[in-house]
Protein backbone atom coordinates (compact mmCIF):
# COMPACT_ATOMS: atom_id res chain seq x y z
CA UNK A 1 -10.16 13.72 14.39
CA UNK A 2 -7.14 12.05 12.41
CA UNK A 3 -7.51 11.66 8.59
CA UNK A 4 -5.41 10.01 5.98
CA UNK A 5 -5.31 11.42 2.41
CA UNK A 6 -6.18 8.65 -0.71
CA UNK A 7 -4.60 8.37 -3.26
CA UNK A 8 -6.42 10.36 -5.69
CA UNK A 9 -6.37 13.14 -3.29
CA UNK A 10 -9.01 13.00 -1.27
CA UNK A 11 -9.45 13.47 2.42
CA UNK A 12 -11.21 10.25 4.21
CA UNK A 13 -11.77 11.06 8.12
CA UNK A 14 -10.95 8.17 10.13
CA UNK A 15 -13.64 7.80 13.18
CA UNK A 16 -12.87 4.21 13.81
CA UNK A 17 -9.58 3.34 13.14
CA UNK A 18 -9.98 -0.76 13.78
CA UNK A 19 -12.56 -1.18 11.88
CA UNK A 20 -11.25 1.04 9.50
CA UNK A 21 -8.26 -1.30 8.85
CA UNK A 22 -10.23 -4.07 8.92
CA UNK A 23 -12.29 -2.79 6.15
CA UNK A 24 -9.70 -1.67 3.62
CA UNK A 25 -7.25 -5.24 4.74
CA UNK A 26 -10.60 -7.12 3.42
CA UNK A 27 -10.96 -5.04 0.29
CA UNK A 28 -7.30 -4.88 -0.49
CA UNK A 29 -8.00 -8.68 -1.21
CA UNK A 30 -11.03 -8.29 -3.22
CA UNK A 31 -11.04 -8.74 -7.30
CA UNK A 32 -14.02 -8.16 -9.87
CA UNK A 33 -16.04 -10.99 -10.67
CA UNK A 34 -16.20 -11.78 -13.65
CA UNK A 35 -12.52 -11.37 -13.91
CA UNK A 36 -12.16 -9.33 -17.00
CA UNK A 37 -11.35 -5.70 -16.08
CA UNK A 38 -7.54 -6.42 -15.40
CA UNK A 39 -6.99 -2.71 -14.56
CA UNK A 40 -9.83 -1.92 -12.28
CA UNK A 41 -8.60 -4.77 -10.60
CA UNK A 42 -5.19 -3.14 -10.42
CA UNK A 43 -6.54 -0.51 -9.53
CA UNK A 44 -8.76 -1.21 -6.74
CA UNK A 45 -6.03 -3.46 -4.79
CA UNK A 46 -3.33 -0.19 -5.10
CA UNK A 47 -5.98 1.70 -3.83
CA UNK A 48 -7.09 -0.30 -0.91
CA UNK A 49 -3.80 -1.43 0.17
CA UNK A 50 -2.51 2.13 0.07
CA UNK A 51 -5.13 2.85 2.13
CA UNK A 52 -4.61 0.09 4.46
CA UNK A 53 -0.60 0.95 5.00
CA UNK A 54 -1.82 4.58 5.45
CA UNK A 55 -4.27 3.26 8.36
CA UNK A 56 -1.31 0.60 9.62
CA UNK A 57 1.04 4.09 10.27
CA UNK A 58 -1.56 6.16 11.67
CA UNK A 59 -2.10 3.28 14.10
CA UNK A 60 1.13 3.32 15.12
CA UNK A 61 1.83 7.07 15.35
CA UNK A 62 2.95 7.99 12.27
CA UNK A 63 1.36 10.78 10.17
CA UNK A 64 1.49 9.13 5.97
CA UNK A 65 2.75 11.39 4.00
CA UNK A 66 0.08 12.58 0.71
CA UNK A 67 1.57 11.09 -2.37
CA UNK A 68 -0.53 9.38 -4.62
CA UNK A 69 2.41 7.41 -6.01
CA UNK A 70 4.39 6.81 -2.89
CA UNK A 71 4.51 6.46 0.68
CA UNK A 72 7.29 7.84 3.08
CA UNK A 73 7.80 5.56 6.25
CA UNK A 74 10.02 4.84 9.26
CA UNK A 75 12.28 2.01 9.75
CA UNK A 76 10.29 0.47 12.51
CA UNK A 77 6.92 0.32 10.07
CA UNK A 78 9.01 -1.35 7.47
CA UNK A 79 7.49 -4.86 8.77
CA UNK A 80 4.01 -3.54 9.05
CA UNK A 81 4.27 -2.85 5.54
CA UNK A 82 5.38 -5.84 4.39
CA UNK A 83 2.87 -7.48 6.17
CA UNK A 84 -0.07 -5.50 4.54
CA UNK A 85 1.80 -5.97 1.20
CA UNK A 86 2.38 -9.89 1.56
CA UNK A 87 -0.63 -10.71 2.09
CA UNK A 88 -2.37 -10.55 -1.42
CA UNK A 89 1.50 -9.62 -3.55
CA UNK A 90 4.44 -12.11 -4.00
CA UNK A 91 7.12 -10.44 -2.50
CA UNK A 92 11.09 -11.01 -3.34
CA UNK A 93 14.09 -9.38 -2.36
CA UNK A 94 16.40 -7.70 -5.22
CA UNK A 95 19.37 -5.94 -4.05
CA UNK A 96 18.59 -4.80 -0.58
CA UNK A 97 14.57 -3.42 -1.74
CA UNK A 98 11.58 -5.82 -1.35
CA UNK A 99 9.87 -6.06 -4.70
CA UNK A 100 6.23 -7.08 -4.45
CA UNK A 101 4.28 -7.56 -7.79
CA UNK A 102 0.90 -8.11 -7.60
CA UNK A 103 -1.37 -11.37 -7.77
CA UNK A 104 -1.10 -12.38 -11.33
CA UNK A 105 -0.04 -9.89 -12.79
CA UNK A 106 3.39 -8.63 -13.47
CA UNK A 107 3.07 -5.70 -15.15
CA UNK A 108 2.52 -3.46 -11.98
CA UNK A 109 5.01 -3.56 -8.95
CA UNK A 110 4.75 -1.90 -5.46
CA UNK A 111 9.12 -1.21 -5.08
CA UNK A 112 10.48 -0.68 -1.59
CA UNK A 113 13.53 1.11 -1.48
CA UNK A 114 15.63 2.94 1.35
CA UNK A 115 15.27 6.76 1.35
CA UNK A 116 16.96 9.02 3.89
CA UNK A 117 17.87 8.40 7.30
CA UNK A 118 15.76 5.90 8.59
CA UNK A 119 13.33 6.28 6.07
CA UNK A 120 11.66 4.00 3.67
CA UNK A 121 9.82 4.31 0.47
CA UNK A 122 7.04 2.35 -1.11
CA UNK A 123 6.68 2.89 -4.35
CA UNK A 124 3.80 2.41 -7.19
CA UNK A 125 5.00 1.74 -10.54
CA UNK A 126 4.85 0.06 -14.02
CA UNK A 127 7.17 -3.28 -13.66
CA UNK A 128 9.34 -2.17 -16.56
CA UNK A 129 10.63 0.88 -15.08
């Protein structure tokens, strides 16, 4: 049975892998309502959409590597990735790496940058860094 790790550590078996994707591409768009916890909104959408890109690679037969501040990934996932990441961030381009900042927010930042080889890396970080 294939498993991805989450970003807190934690093992999640995957026994359906569509509806698995489906599941954390809905939640990745999901906020709090009322709208007043800022960082468990934060929160919540890094979680889900790291989960989602996790699910995206195992779908196409990659194994994600367990970081819970970045992911490793090949060249040929890189649109895959953008995809998942476009869909609830603004994404721009800045020198070569894909910057994509979530919703409203700017003070958080998912940073794509080109690691070894073929190899890219996505990135979770404070904006000011």
């Amino acid at each position: 049975m294939k498993h991805i790790i989450d970003i807190n550590g934690l093992e999640l078996q995957i026994t359906d892998l569509e509806g698995a994707i489906h599941q954390a591409r809905t939640f990745s768009g999901f906020e709090m309502s009322p709208p007043g916890n800022q960082e468990e909104n934060r929160r919540l959408t890094i979680y889900w959409t790291d989960i989602w890109i996790k699910l995206e690679m195992v779908k196409h037969g990659e194994e994600p590597e367990n970081d819970n501040t970045e992911i490793l990934f090949p060249e040929q996932l890189r649109p895959v990735v953008l995809q998942c990441l476009s869909e609830n961030w603004k994404v721009e381009t800045h020198k070569n790496e894909e910057v994509c900042i979530w919703r409203e927010q700017a003070d958080l930042v998912a940073r794509i940058i080109k690691g070894t080889g073929e190899h890219w890396i996505l990135k979770w970080m404070p904006a000011d860094k």
